[in-house]
C-alpha atoms as a PDB file:
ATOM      1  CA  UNK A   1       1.653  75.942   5.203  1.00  0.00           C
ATOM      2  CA  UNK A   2       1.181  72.368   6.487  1.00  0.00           C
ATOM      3  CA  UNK A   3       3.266  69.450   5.058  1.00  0.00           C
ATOM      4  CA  UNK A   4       0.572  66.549   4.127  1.00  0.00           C
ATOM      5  CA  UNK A   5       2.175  62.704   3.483  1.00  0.00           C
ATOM      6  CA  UNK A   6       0.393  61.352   0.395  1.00  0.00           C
ATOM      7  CA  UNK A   7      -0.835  58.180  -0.387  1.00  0.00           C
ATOM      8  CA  UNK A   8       2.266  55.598  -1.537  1.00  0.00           C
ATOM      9  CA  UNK A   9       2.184  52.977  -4.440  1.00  0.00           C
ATOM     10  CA  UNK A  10       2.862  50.681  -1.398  1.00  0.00           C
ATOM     11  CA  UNK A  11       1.523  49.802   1.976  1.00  0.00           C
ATOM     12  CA  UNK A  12       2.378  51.892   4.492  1.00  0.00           C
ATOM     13  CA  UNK A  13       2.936  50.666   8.214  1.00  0.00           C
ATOM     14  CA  UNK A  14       2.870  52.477  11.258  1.00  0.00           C
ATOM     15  CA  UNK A  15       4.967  51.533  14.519  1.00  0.00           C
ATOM     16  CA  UNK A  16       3.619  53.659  17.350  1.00  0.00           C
ATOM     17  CA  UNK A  17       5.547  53.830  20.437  1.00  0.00           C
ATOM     18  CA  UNK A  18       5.451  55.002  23.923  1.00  0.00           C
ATOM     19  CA  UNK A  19       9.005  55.857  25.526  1.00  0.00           C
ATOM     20  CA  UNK A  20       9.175  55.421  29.214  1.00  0.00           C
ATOM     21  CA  UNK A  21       9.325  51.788  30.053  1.00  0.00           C
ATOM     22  CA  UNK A  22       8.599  51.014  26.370  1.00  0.00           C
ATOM     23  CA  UNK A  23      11.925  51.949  24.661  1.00  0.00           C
ATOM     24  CA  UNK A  24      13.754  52.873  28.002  1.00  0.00           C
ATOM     25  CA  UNK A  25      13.228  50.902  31.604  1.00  0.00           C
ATOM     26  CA  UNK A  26      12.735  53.787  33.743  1.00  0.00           C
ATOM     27  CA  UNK A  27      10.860  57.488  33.223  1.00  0.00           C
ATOM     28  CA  UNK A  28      13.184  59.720  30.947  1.00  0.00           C
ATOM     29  CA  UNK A  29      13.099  62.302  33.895  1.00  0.00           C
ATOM     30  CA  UNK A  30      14.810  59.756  36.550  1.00  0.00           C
ATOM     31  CA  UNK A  31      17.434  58.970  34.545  1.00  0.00           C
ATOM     32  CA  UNK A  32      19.435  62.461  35.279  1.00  0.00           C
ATOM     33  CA  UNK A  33      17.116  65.763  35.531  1.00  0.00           C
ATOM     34  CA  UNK A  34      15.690  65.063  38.721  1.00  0.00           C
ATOM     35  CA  UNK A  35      18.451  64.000  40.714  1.00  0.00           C
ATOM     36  CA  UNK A  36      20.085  67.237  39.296  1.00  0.00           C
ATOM     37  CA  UNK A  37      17.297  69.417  41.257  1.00  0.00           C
ATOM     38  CA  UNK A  38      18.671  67.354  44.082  1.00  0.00           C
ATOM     39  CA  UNK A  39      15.081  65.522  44.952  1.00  0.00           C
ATOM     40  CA  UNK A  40      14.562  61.823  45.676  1.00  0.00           C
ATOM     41  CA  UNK A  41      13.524  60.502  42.696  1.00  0.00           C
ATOM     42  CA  UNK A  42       9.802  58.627  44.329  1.00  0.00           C
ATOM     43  CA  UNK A  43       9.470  61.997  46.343  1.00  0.00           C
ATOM     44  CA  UNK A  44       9.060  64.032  42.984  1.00  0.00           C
ATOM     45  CA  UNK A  45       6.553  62.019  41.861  1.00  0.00           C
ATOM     46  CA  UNK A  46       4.595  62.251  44.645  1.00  0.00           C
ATOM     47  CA  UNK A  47       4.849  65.651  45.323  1.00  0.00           C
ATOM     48  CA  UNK A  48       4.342  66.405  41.531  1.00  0.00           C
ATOM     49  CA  UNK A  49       1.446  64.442  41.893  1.00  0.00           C
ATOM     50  CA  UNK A  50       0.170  66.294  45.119  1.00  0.00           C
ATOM     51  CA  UNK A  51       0.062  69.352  42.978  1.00  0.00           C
ATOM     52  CA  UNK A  52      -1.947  67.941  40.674  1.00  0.00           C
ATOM     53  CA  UNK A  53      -4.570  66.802  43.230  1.00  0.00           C
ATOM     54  CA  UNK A  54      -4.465  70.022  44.626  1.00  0.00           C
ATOM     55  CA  UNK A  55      -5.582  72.006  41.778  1.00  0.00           C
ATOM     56  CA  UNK A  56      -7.549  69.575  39.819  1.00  0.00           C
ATOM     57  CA  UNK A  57      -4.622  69.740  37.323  1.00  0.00           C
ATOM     58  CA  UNK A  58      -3.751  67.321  34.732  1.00  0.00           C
ATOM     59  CA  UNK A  59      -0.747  65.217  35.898  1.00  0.00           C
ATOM     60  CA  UNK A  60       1.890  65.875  32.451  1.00  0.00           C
ATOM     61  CA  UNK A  61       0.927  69.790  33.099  1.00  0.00           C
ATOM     62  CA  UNK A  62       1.693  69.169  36.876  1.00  0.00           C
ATOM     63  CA  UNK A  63       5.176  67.475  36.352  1.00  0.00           C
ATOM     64  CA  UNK A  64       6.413  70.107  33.360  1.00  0.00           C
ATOM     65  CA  UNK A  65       5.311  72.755  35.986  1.00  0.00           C
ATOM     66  CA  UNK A  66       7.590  70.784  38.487  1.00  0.00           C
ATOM     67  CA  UNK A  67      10.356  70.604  36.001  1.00  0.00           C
ATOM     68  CA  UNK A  68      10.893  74.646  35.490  1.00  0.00           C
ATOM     69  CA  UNK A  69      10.019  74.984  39.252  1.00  0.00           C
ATOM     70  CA  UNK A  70      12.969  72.893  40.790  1.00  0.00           C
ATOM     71  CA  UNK A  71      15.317  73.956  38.355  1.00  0.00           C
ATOM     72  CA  UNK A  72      15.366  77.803  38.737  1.00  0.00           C
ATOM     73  CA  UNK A  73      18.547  79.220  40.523  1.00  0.00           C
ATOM     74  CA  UNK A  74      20.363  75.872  39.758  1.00  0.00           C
ATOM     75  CA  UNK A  75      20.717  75.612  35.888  1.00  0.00           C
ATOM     76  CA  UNK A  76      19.175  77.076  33.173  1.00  0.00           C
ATOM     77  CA  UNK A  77      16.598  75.050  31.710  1.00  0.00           C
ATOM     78  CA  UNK A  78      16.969  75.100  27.531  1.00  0.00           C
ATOM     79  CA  UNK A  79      16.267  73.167  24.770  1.00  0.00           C
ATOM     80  CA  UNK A  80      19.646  72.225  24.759  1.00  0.00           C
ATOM     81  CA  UNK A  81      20.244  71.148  28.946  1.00  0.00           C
ATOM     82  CA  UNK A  82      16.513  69.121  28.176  1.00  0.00           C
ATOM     83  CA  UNK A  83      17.781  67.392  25.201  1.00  0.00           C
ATOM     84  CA  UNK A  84      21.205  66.791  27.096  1.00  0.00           C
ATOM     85  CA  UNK A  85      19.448  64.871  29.839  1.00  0.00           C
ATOM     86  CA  UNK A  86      18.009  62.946  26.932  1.00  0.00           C
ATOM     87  CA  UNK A  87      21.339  61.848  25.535  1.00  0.00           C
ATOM     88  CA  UNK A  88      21.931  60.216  29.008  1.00  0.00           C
ATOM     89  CA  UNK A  89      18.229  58.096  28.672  1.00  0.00           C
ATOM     90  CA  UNK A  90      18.840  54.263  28.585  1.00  0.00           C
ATOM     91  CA  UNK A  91      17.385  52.461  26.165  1.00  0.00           C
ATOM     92  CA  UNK A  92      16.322  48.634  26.491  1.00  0.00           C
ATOM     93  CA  UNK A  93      18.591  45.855  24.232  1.00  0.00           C
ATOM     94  CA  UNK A  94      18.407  46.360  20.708  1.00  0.00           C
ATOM     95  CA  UNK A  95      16.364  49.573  20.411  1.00  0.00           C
ATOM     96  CA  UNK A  96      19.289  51.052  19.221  1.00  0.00           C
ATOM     97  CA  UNK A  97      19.584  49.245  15.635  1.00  0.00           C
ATOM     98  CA  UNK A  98      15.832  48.281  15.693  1.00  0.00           C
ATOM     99  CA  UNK A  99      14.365  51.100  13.499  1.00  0.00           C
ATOM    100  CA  UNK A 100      16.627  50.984  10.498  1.00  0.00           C
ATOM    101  CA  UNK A 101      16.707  46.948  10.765  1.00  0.00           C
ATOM    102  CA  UNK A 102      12.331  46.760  10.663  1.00  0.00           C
ATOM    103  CA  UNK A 103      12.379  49.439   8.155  1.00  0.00           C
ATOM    104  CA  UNK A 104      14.880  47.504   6.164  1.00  0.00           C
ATOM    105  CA  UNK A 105      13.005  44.194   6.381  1.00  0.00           C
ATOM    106  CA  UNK A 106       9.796  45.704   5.636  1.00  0.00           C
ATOM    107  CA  UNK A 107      11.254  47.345   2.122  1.00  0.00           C
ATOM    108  CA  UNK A 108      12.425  43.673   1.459  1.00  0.00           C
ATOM    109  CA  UNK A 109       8.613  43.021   1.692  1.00  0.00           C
ATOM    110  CA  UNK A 110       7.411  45.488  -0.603  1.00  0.00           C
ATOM    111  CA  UNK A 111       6.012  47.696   2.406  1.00  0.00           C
ATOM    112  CA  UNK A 112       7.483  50.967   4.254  1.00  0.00           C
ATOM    113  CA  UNK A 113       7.508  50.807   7.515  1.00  0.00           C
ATOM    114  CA  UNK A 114       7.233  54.429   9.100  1.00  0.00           C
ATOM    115  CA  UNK A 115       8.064  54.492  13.325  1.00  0.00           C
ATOM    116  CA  UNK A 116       6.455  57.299  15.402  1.00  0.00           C
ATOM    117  CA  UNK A 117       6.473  58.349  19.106  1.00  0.00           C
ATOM    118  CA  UNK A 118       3.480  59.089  21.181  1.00  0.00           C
ATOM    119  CA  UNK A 119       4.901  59.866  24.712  1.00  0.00           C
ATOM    120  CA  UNK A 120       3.502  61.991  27.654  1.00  0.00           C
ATOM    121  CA  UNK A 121       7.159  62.551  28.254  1.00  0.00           C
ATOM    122  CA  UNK A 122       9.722  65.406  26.934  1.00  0.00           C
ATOM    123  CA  UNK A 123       9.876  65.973  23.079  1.00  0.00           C
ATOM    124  CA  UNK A 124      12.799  67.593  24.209  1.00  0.00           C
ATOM    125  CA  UNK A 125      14.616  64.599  26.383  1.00  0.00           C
ATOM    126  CA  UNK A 126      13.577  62.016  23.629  1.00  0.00           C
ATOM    127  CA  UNK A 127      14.848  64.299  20.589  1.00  0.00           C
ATOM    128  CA  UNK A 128      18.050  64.028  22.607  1.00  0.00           C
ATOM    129  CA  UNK A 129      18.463  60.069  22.223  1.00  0.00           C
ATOM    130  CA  UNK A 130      20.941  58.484  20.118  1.00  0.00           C
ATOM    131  CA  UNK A 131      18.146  56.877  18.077  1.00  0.00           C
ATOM    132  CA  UNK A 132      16.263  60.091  17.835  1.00  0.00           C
ATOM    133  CA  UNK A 133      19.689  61.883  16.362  1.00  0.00           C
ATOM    134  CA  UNK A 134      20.226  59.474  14.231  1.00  0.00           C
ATOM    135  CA  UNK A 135      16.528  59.691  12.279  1.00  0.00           C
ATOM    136  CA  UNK A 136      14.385  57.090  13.693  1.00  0.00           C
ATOM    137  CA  UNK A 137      11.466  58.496  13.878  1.00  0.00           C
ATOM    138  CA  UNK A 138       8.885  60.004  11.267  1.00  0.00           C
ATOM    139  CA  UNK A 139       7.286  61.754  14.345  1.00  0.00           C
ATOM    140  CA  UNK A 140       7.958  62.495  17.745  1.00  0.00           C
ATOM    141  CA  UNK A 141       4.472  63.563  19.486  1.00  0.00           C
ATOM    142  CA  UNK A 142       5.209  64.055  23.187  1.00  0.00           C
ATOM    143  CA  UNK A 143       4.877  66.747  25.666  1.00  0.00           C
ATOM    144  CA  UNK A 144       7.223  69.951  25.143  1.00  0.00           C
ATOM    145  CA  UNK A 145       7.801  73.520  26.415  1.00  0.00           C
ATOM    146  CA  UNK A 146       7.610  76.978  25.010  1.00  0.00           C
ATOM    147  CA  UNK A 147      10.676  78.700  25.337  1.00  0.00           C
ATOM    148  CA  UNK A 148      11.188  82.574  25.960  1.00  0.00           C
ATOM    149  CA  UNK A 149      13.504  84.739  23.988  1.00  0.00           C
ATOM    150  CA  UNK A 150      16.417  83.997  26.091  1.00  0.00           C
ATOM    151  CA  UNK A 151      15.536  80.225  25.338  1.00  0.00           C
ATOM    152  CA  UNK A 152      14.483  79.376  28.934  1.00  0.00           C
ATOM    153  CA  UNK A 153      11.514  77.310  29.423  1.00  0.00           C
ATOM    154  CA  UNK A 154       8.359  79.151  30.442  1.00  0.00           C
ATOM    155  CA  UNK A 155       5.327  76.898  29.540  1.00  0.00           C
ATOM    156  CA  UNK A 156       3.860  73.839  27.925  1.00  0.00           C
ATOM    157  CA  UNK A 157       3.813  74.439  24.253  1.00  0.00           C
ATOM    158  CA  UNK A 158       2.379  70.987  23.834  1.00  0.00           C
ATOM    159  CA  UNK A 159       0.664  68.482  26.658  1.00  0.00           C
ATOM    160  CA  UNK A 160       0.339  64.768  25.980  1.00  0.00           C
ATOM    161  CA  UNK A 161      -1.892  62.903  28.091  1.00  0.00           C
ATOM    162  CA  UNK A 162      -3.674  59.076  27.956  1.00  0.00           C
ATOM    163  CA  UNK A 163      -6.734  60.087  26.142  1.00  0.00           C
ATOM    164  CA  UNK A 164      -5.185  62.768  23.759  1.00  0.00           C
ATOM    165  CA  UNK A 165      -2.517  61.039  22.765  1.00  0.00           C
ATOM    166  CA  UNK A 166      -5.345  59.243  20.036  1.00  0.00           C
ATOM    167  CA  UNK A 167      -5.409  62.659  17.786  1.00  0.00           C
ATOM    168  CA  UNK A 168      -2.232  60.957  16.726  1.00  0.00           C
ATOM    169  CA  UNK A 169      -3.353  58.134  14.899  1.00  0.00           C
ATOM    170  CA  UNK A 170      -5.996  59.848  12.938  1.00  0.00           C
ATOM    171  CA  UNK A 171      -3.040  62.229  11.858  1.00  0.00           C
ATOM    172  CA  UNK A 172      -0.963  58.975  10.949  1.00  0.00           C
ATOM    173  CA  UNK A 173      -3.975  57.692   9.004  1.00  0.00           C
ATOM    174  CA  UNK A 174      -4.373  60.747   6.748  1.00  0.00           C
ATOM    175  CA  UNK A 175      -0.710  61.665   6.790  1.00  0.00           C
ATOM    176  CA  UNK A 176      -1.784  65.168   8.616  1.00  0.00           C
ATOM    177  CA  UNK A 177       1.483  65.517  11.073  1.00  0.00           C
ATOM    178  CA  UNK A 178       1.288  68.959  12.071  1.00  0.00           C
ATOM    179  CA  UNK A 179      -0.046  69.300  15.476  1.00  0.00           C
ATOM    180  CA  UNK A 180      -1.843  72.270  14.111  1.00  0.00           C
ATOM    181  CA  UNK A 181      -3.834  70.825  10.924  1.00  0.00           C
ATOM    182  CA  UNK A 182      -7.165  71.023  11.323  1.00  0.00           C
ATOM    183  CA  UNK A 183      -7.363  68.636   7.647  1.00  0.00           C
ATOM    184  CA  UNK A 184      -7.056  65.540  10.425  1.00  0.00           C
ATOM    185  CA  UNK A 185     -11.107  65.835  10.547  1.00  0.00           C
ATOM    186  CA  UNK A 186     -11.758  66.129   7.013  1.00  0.00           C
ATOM    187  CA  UNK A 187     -13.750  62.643   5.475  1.00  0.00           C
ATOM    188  CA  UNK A 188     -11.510  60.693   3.966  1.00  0.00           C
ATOM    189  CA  UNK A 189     -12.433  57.541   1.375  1.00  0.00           C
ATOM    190  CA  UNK A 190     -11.472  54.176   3.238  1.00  0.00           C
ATOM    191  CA  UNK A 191      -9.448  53.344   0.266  1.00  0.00           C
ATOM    192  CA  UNK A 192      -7.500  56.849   0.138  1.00  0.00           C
ATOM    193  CA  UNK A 193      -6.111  57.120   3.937  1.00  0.00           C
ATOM    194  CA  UNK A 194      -2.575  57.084   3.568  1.00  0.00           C
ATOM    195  CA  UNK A 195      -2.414  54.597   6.438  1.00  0.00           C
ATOM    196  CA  UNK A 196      -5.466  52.263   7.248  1.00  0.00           C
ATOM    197  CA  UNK A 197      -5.429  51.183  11.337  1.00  0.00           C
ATOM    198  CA  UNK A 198      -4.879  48.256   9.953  1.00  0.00           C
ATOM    199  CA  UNK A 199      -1.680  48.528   9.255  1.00  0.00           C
ATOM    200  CA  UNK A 200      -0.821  50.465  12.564  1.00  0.00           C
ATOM    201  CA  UNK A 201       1.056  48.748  15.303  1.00  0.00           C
ATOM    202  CA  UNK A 202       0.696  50.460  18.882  1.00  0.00           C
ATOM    203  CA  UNK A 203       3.952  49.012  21.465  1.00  0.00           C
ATOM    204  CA  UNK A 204       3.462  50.029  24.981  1.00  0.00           C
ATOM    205  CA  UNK A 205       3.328  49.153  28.668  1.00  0.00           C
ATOM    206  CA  UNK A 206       1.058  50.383  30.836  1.00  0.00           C
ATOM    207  CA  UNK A 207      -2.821  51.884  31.255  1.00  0.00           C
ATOM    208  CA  UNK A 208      -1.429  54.812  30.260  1.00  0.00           C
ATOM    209  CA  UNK A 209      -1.548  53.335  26.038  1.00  0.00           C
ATOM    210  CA  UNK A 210      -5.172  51.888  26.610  1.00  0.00           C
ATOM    211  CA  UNK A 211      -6.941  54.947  24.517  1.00  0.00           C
ATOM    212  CA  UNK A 212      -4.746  54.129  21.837  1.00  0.00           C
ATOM    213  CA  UNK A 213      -4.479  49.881  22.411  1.00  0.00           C
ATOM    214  CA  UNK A 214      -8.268  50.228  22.195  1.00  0.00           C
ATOM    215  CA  UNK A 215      -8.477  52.119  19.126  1.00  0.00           C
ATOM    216  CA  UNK A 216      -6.003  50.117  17.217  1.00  0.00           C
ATOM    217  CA  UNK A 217      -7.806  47.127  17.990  1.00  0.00           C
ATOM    218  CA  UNK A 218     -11.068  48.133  17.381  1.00  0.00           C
ATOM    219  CA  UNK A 219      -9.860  48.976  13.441  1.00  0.00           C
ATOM    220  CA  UNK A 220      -8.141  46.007  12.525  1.00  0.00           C
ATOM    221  CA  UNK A 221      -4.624  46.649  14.100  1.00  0.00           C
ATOM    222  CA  UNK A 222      -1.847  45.309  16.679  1.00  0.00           C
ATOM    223  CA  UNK A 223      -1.723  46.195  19.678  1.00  0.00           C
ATOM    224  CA  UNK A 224       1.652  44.598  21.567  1.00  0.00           C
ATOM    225  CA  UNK A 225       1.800  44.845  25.577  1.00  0.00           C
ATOM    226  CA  UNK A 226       5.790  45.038  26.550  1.00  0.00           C
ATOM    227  CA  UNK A 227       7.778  44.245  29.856  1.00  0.00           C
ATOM    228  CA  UNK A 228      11.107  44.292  31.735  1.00  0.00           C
ATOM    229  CA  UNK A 229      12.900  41.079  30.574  1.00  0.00           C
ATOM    230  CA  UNK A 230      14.874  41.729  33.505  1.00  0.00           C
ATOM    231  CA  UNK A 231      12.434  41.939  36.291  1.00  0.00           C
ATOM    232  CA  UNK A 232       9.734  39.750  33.780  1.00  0.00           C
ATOM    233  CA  UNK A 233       6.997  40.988  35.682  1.00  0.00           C
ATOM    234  CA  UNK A 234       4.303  40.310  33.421  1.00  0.00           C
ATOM    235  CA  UNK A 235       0.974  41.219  35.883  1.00  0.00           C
ATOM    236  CA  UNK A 236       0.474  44.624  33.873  1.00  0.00           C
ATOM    237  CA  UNK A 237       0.177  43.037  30.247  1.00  0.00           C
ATOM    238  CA  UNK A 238      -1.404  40.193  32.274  1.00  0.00           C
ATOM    239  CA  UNK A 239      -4.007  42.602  32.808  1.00  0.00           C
ATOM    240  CA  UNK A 240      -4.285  44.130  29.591  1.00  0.00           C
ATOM    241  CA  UNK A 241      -4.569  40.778  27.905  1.00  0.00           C
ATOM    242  CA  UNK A 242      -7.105  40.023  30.230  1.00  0.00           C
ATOM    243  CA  UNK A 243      -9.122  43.586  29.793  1.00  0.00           C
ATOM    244  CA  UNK A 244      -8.580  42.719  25.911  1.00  0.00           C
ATOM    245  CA  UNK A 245      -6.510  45.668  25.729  1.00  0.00           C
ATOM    246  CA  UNK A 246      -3.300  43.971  23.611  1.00  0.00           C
ATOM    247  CA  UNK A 247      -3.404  40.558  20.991  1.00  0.00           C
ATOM    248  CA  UNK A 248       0.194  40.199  21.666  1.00  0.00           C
ATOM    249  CA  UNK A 249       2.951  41.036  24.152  1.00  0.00           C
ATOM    250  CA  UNK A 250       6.665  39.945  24.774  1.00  0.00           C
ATOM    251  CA  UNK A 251       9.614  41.328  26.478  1.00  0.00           C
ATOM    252  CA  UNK A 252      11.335  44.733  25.511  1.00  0.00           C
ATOM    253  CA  UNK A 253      13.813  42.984  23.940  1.00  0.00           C
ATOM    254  CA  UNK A 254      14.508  44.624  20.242  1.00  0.00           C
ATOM    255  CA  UNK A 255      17.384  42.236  19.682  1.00  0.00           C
ATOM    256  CA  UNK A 256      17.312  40.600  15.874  1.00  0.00           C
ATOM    257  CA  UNK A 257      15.830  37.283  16.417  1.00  0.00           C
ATOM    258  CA  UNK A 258      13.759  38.077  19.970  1.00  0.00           C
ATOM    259  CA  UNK A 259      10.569  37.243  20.351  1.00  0.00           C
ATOM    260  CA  UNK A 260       8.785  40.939  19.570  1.00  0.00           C
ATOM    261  CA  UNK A 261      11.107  41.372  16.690  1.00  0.00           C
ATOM    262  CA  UNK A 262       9.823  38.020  15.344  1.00  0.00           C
ATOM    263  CA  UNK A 263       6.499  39.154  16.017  1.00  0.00           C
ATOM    264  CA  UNK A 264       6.776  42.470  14.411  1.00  0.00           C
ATOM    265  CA  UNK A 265       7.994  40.817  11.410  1.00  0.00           C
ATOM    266  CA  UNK A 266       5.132  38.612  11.161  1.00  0.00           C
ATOM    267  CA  UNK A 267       2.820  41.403  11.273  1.00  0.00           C
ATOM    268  CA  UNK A 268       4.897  43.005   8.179  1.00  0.00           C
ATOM    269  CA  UNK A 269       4.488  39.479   6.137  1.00  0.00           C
ATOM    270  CA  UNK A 270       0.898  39.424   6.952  1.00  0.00           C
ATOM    271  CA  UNK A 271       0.329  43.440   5.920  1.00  0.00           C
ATOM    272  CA  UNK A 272       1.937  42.011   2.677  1.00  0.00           C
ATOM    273  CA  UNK A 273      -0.719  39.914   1.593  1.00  0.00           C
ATOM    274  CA  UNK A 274      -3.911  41.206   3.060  1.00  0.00           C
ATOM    275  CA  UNK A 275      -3.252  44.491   1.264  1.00  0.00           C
ATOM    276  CA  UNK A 276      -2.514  42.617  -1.897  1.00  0.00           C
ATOM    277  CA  UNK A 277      -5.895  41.537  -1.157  1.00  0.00           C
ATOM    278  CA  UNK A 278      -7.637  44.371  -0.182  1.00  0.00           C
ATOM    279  CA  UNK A 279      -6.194  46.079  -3.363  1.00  0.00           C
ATOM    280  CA  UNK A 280      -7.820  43.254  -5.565  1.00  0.00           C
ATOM    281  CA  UNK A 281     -10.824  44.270  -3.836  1.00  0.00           C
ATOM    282  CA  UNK A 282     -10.743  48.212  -4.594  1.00  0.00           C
ATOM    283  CA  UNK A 283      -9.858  47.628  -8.116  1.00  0.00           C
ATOM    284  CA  UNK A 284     -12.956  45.105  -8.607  1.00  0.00           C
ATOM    285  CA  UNK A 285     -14.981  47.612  -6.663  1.00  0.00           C
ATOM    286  CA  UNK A 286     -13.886  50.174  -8.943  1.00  0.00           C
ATOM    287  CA  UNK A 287     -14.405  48.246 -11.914  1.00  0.00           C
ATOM    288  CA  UNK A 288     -17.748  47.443 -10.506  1.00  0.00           C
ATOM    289  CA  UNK A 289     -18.781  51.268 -10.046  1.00  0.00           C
ATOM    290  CA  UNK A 290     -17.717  52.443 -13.685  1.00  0.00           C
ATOM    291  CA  UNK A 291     -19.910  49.391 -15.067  1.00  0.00           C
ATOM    292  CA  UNK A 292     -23.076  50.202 -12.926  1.00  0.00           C
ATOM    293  CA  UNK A 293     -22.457  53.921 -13.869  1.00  0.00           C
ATOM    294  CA  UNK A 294     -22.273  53.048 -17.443  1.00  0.00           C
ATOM    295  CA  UNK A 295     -25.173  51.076 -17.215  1.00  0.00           C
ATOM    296  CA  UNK A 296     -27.367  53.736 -15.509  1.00  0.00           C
ATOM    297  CA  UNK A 297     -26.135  55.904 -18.496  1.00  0.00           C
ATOM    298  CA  UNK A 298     -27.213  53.539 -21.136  1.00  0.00           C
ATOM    299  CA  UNK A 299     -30.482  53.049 -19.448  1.00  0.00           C
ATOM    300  CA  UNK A 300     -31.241  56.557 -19.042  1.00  0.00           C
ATOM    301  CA  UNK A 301     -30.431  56.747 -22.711  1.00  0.00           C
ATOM    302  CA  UNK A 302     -32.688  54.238 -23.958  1.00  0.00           C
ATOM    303  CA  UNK A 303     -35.376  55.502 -22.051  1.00  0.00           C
ATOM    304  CA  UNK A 304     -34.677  59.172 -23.303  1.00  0.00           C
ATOM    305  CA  UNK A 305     -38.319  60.355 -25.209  1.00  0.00           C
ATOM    306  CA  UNK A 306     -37.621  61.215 -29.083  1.00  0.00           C
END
């Protein structure tokens, strides 16, 4: 039996997120499990890649193969060593207090605000995270592994990839979660989705969050391109402003008062009113149908032969 989100008595938003250099400044996999298997971190890449190549493979399958590969004979790869390697993930300034603090602001608003992960990385690694334990997320969509009955990892149970990762947002819209409910292709009224796209936020870095930058944009949402504040090298969301892939970006800085948080908050004040508005405009709609229906029904009425 699938679990199904309904439609609230307020306006729902959804924060999507990518992970890896979105929330965290390097890939969730250097920050521990590979230098564990005892490999450069650059030189797994590449020869994860190479495999790919090779066999015409996609790249997230190639890696996860890559994973169980390099770590048999040295440690048992579980749920729990994955979701260790997680706890040791670094996360940029402020990400750690950022959920509960826009999901607090937003309720001050009269709107939820619901965050969810679409990653190609490890469900695994990223249920591991502080902010993870602690609840942050509504979702976490992101590649994970099948585990045998002595709880070793034996195969993708899940693959996230750049154009897939979309299915997401339809299942956000219509408040169909599970991976497995085929209800995220059933029509839905405009006025019934649970969330409208626009009221979804997408946050991420790279080419990697075009598919879903793209889609966001194209039905009403935000779309926000994020960089190192560190290293403020600002050519990729250069390019993805440029490409019309983003409206906004700013540093991954989640601190109260930076400029993304500001941003985000403006986007919350803004869903405020424009779905004040847009309720106005179902209810006169509405009230517009039943009086046209009537009408036909008088008409046909009048018209009726003795």
């Amino acid at each position: 039996m699938f679990t199904r989100k309904q439609k609230e008595d307020r306006p729902v938003i959804a924060i999507c997120y990518d992970f890896d250099k979105t929330l965290s400044p390097d890939d969730m996999q250097a920050q521990g499990y590979i230098q564990s298997v005892g490999y450069d971190v650059n030189q797994f890449w590449k020869d994860s890649n190479r495999v790919a190549f090779a066999n015409d493979m996609d790249q997230n399958l190639s890696y996860m193969y890559k994973m169980v590969d390099e770590a048999r004979g040295k440690f048992v790869m579980n749920r729990k060593a994955l979701m260790d390697y997680g706890a040791q993930v670094q996360l940029f300034k402020g990400v750690d207090t950022w959920f509960e603090r826009i999901r607090q602001y937003g309720l001050k608003k009269g709107v939820i605000v619901e965050h969810y992960i679409i990653s190609s990385g490890l469900k695994e690694m990223i249920e591991g995270t502080k902010v993870a334990q602690s609840g942050a997320f509504e979702r976490i969509y992101a590649s994970s592994f099948f585990y045998n009955d002595r709880g070793e990892a034996v195969w993708p149970a899940q693959v996230v990839n750049y154009t897939n990762k979309t299915q997401f947002l339809f299942r956000i819209e219509k408040g169909v979660l599970d991976c497995n409910d085929p209800m995220v292709n059933d029509y839905i009224p405009k006025e019934d989705v649970r969330v409208p796209f626009r009221n979804m936020v997408y946050i991420g870095d790279s080419d990697t969050d075009v598919p879903c930058m793209r889609l966001v944009n194209a039905y009403g949402g935000y779309s926000i391109g994020v960089y190192n504040a560190d290293t403020n090298d600002k050519d990729k969301v250069f390019k993805m402003m440029y490409e019309e892939r983003i409206k906004y970006f700013a540093p991954a800085d989640y601190t109260e008062g930076s400029e993304l948080d500001q941003l985000v908050k403006d986007i919350i004040d803004r869903t405020q009113v424009n779905e004040k508005l847009e309720q106005i405009h179902v209810d006169k709609k509405r009230e517009y149908l039943k009086a046209a229906k009537e009408h036909e029904a008088k008409k046909a009425a009048e018209t009726k032969p003795e």
